[in-house]
N, C-alpha and C. Protein backbone atom coordinates (compact mmCIF):
# COMPACT_ATOMS: atom_id res chain seq x y z
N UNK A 1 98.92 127.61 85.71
CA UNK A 1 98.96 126.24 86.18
C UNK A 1 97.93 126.11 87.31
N UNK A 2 96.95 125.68 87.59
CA UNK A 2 96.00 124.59 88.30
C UNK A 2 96.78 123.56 89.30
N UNK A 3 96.32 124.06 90.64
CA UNK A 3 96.63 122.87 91.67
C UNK A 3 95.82 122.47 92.67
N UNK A 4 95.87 121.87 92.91
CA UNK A 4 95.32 120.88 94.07
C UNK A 4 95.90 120.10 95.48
N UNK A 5 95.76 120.48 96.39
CA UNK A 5 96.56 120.24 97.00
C UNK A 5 95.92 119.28 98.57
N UNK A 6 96.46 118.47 98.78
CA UNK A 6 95.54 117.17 99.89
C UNK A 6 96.70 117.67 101.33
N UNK A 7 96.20 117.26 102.50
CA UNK A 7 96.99 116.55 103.82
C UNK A 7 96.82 115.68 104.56
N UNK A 8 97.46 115.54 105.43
CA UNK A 8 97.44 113.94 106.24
C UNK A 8 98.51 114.50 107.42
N UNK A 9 98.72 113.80 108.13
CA UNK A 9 100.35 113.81 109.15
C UNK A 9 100.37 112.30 110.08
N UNK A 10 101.68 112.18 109.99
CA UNK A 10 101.62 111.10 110.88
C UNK A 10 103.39 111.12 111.92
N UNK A 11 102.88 109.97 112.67
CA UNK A 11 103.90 110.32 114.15
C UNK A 11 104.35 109.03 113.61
N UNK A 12 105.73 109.60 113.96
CA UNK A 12 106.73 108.53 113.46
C UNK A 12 108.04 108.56 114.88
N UNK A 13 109.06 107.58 115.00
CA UNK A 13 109.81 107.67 116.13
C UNK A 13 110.71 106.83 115.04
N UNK A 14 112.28 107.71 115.15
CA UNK A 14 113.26 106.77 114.40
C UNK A 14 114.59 107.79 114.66
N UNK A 15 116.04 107.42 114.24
CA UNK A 15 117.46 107.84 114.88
C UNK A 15 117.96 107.72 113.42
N UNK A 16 118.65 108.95 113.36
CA UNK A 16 120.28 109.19 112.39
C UNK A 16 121.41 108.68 112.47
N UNK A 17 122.08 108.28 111.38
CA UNK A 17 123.66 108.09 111.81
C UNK A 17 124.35 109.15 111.15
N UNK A 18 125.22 109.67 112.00
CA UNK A 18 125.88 110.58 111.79
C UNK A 18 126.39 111.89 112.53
N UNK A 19 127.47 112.63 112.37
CA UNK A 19 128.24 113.32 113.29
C UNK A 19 127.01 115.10 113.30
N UNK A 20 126.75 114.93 111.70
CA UNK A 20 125.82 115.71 111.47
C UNK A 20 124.73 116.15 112.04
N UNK A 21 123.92 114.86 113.00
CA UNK A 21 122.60 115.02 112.97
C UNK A 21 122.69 114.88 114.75
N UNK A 22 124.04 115.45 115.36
CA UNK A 22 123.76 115.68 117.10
C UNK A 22 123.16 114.98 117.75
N UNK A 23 122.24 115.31 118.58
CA UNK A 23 121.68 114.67 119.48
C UNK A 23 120.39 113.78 118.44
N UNK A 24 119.88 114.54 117.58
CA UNK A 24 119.30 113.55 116.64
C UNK A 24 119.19 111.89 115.96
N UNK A 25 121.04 111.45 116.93
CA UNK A 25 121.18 109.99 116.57
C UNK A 25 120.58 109.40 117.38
N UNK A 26 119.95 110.12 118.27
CA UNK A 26 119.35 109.09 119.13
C UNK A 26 117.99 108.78 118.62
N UNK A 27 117.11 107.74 119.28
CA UNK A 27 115.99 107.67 119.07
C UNK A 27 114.49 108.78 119.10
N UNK A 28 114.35 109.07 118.36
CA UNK A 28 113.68 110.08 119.14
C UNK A 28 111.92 110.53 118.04
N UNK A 29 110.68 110.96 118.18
CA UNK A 29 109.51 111.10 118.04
C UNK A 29 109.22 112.25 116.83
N UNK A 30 108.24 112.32 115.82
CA UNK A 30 108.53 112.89 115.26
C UNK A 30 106.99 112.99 114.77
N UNK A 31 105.89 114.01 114.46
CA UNK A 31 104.70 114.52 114.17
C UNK A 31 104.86 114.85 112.61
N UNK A 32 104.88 114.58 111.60
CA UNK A 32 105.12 115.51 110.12
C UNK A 32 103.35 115.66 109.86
N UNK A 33 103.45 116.85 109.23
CA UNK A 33 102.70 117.34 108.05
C UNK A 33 102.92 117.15 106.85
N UNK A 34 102.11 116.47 106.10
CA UNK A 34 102.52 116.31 104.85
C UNK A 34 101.14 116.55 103.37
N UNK A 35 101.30 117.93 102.80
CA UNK A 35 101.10 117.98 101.81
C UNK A 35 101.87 118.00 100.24
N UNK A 36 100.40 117.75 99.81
CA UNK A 36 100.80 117.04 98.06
C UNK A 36 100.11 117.84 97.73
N UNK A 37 100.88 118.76 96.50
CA UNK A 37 99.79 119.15 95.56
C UNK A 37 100.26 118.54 93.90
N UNK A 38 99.39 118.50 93.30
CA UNK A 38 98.60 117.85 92.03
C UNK A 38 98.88 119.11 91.30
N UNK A 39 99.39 119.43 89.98
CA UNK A 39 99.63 120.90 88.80
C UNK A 39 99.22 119.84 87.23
N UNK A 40 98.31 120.88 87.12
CA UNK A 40 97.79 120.62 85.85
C UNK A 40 97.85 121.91 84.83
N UNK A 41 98.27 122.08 83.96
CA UNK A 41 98.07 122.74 83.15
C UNK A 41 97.07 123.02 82.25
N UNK A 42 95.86 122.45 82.41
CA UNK A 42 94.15 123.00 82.06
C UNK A 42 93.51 121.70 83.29
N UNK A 43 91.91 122.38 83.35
CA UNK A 43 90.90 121.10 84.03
C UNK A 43 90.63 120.24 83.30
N UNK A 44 90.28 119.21 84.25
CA UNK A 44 90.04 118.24 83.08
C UNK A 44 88.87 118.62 82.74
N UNK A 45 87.68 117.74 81.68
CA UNK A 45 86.48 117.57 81.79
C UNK A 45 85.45 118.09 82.87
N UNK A 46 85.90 117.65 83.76
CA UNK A 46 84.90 117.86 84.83
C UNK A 46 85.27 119.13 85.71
N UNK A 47 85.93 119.69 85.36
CA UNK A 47 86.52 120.98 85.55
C UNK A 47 87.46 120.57 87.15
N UNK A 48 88.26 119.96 87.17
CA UNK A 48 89.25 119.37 88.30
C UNK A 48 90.61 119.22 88.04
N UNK A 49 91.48 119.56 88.79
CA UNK A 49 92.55 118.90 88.71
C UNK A 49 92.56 117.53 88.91
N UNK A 50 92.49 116.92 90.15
CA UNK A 50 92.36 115.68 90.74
C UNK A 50 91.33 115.55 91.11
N UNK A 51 90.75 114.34 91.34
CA UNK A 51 89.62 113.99 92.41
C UNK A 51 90.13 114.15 93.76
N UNK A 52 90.04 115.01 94.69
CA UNK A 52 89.75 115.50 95.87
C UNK A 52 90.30 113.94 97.13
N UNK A 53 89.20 113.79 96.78
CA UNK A 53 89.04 112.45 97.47
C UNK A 53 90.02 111.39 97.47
N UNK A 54 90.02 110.96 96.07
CA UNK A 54 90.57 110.04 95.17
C UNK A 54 92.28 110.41 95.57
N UNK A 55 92.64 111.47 95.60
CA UNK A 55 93.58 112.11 95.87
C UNK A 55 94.31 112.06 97.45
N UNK A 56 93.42 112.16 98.23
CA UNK A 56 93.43 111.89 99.62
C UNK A 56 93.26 110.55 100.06
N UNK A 57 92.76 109.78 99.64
CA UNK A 57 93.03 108.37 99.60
C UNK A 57 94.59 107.52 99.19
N UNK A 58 94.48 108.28 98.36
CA UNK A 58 96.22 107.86 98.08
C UNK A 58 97.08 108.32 99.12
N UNK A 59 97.21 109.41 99.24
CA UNK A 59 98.21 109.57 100.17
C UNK A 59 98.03 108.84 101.74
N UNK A 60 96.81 108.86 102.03
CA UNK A 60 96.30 107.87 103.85
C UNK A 60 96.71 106.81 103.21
N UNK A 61 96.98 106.24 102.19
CA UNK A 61 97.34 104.73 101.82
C UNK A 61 98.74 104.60 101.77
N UNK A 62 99.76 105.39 101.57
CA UNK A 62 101.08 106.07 101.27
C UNK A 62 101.26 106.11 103.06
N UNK A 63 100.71 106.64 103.62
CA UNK A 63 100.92 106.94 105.18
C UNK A 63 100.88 106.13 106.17
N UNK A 64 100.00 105.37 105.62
CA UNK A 64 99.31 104.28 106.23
C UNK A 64 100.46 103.58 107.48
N UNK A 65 101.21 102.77 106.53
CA UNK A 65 102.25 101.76 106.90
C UNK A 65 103.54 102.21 107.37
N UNK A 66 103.59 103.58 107.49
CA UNK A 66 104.54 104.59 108.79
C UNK A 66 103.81 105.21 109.60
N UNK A 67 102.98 105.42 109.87
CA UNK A 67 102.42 106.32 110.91
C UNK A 67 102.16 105.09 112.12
N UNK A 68 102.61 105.54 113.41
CA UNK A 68 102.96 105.16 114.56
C UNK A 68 104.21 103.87 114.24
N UNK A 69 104.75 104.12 113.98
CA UNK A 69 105.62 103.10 113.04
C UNK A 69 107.54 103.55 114.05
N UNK A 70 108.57 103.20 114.26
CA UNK A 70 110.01 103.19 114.17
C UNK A 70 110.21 103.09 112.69
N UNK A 71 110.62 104.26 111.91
CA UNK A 71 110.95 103.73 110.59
C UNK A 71 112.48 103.44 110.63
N UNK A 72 113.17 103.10 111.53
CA UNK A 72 114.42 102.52 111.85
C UNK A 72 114.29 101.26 111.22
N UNK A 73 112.80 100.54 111.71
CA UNK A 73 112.63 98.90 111.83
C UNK A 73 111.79 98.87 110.38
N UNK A 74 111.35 99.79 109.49
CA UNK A 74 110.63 99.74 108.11
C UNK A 74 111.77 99.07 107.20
N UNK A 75 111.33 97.95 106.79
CA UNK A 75 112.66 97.36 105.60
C UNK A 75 113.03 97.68 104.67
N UNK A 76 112.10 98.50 104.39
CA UNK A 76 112.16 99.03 102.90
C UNK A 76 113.11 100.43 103.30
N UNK A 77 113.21 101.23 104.13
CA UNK A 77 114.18 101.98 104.52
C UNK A 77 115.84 101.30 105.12
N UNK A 78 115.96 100.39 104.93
CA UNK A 78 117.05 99.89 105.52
C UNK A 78 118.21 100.37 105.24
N UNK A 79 119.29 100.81 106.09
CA UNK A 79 120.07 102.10 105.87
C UNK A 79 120.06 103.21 105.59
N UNK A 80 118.87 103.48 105.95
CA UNK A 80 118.76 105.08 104.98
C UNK A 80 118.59 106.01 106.56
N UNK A 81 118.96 107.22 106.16
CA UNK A 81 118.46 108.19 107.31
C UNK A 81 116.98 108.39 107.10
N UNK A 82 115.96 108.55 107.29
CA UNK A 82 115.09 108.79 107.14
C UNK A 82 114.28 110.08 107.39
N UNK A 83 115.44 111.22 106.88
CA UNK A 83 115.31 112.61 106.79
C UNK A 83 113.87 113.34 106.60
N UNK A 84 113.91 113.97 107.01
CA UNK A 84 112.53 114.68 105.66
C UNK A 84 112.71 114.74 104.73
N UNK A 85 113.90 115.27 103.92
CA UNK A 85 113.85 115.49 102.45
C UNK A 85 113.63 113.73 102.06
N UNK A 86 114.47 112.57 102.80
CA UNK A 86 114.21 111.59 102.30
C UNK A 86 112.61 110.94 101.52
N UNK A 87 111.66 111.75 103.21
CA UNK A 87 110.46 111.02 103.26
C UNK A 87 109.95 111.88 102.02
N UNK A 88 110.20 113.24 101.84
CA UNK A 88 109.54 113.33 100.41
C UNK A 88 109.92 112.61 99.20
N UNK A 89 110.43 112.18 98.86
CA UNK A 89 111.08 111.48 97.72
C UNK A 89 109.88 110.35 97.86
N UNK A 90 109.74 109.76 99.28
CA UNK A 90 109.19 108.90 99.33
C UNK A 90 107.75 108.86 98.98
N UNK A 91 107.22 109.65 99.43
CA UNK A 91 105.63 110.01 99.18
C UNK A 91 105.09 110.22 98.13
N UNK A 92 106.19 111.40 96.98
CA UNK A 92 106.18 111.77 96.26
C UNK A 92 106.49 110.25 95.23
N UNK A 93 107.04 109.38 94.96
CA UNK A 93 107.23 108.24 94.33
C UNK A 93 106.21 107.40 94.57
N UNK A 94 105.15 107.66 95.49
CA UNK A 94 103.99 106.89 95.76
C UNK A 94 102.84 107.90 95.09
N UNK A 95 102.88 108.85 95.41
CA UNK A 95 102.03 109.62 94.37
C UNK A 95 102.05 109.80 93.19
N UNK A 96 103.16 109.77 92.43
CA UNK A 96 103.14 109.68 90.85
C UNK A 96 103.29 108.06 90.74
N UNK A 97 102.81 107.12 91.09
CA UNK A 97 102.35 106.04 91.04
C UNK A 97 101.38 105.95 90.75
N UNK A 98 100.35 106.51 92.26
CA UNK A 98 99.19 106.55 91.82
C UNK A 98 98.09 107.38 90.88
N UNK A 99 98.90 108.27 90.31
CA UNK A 99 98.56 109.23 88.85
C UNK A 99 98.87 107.70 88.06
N UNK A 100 100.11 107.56 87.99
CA UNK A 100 100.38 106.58 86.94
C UNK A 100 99.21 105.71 86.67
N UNK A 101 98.92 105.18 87.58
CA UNK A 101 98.11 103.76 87.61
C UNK A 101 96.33 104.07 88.02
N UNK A 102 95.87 105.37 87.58
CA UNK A 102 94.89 105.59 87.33
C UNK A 102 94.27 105.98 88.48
N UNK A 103 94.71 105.85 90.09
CA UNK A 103 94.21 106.11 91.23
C UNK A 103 93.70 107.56 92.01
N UNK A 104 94.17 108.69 90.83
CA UNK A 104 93.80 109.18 91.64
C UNK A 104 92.34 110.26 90.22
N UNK A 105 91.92 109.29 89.85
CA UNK A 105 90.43 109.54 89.11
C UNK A 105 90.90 110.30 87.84
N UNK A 106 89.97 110.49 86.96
CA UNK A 106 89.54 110.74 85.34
C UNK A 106 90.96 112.21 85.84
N UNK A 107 91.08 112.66 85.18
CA UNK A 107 92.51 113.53 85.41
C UNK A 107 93.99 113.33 85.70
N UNK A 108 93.98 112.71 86.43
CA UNK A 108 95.23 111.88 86.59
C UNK A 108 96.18 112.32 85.97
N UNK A 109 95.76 111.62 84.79
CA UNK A 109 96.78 111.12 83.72
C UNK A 109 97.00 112.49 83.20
N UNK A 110 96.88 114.02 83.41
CA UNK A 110 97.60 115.07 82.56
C UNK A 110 98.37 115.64 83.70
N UNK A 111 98.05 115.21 85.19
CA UNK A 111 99.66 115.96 86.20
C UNK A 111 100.20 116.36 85.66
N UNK A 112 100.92 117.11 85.47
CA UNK A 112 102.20 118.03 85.20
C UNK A 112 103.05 117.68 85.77
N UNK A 113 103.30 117.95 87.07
CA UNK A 113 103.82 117.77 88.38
C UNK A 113 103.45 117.52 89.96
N UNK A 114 104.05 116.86 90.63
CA UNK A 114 103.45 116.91 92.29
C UNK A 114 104.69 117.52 92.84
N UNK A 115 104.33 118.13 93.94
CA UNK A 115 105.49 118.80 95.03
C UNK A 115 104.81 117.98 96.03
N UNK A 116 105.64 117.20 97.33
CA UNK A 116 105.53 117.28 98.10
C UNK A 116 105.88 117.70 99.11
N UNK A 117 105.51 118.26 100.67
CA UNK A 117 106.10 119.37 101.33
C UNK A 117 105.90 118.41 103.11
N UNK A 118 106.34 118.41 103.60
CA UNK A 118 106.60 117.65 104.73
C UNK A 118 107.04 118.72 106.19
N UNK A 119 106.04 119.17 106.57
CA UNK A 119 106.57 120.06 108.02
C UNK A 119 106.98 119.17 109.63
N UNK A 120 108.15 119.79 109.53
CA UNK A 120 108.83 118.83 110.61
C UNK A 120 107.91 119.64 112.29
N UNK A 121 108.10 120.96 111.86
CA UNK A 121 108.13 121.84 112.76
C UNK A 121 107.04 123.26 112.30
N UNK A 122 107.01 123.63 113.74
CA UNK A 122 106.68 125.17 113.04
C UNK A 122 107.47 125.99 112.43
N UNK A 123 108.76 125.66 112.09
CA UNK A 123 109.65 126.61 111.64
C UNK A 123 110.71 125.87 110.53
N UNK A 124 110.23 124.20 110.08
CA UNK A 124 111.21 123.83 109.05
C UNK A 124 110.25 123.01 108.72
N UNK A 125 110.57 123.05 107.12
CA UNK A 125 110.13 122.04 106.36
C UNK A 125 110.90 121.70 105.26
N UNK A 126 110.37 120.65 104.43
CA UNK A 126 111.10 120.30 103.05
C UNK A 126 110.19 119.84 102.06
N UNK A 127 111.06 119.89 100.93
CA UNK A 127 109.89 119.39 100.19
C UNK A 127 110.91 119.11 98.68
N UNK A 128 109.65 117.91 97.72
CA UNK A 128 110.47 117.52 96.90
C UNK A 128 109.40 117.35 95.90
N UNK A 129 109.77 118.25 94.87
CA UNK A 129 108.78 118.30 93.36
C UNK A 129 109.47 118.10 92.21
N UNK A 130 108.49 117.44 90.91
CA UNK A 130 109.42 116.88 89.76
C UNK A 130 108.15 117.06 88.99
N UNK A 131 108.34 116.82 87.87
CA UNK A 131 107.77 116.84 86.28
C UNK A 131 107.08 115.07 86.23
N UNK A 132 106.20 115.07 85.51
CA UNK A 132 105.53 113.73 85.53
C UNK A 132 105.86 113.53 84.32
């Protein structure tokens, strides 16, 4: 399997509900790392998984509209904890979008799969991968 893999990170500030998440219900600042990788099972044509670029564009476009953001106050999150494992789901549903819909160049369309991986910390991360 063939991969490809992009990053980005962005600073986010937002609070948990729950008995679970301690001092975490409070408001509080948050730096992620976030890579995507692209699995193809042969290159395309042009001998690529993804376009590079094309690839990294999507996701700064995916990032865009949380980074320096309260995703407390994002509507489209409304009620949700906004976990890490959450935000992969999230990224990851914006990236097999943009496979879907041709964005991320001539290849695209044979993904296999994307993982996305989200570092909270130097010492935790998460991540959430599926079948296209």
């Amino acid at each position: 399997m063939f991969a490809v893999e992009v990053r980005d990170h962005i600073m986010i500030a937002h609070s948990f509900k729950g008995d679970l998440f301690g001092p975490a219900q409070a408001l509080h600042g948050a730096t992620f790392v976030i890579d995507v990788a692209f699995f193809r099972e042969t290159l395309s044509e042009d001998g690529v998984v993804v376009d590079i670029g094309r690839a990294h564009e999507a996701l700064k476009a995916t990032l865009g509209p949380l980074n320096y953001k309260n995703l407390d106050e994002v509507p489209e999150f409304a009620g949700e904890n906004t976990t890490t494992e959450f935000l992969c789901k999230h990224v990851f549903d914006a990236m097999a979008a943009a496979a879907r819909d041709g964005k991320l160049g001539p290849g695209g369309e044979a993904i296999a799969k994307i993982r996305v991986s989200i570092e909270e910390s130097h010492v935790a991360r998460a991540w959430y991968e599926a079948a296209l």
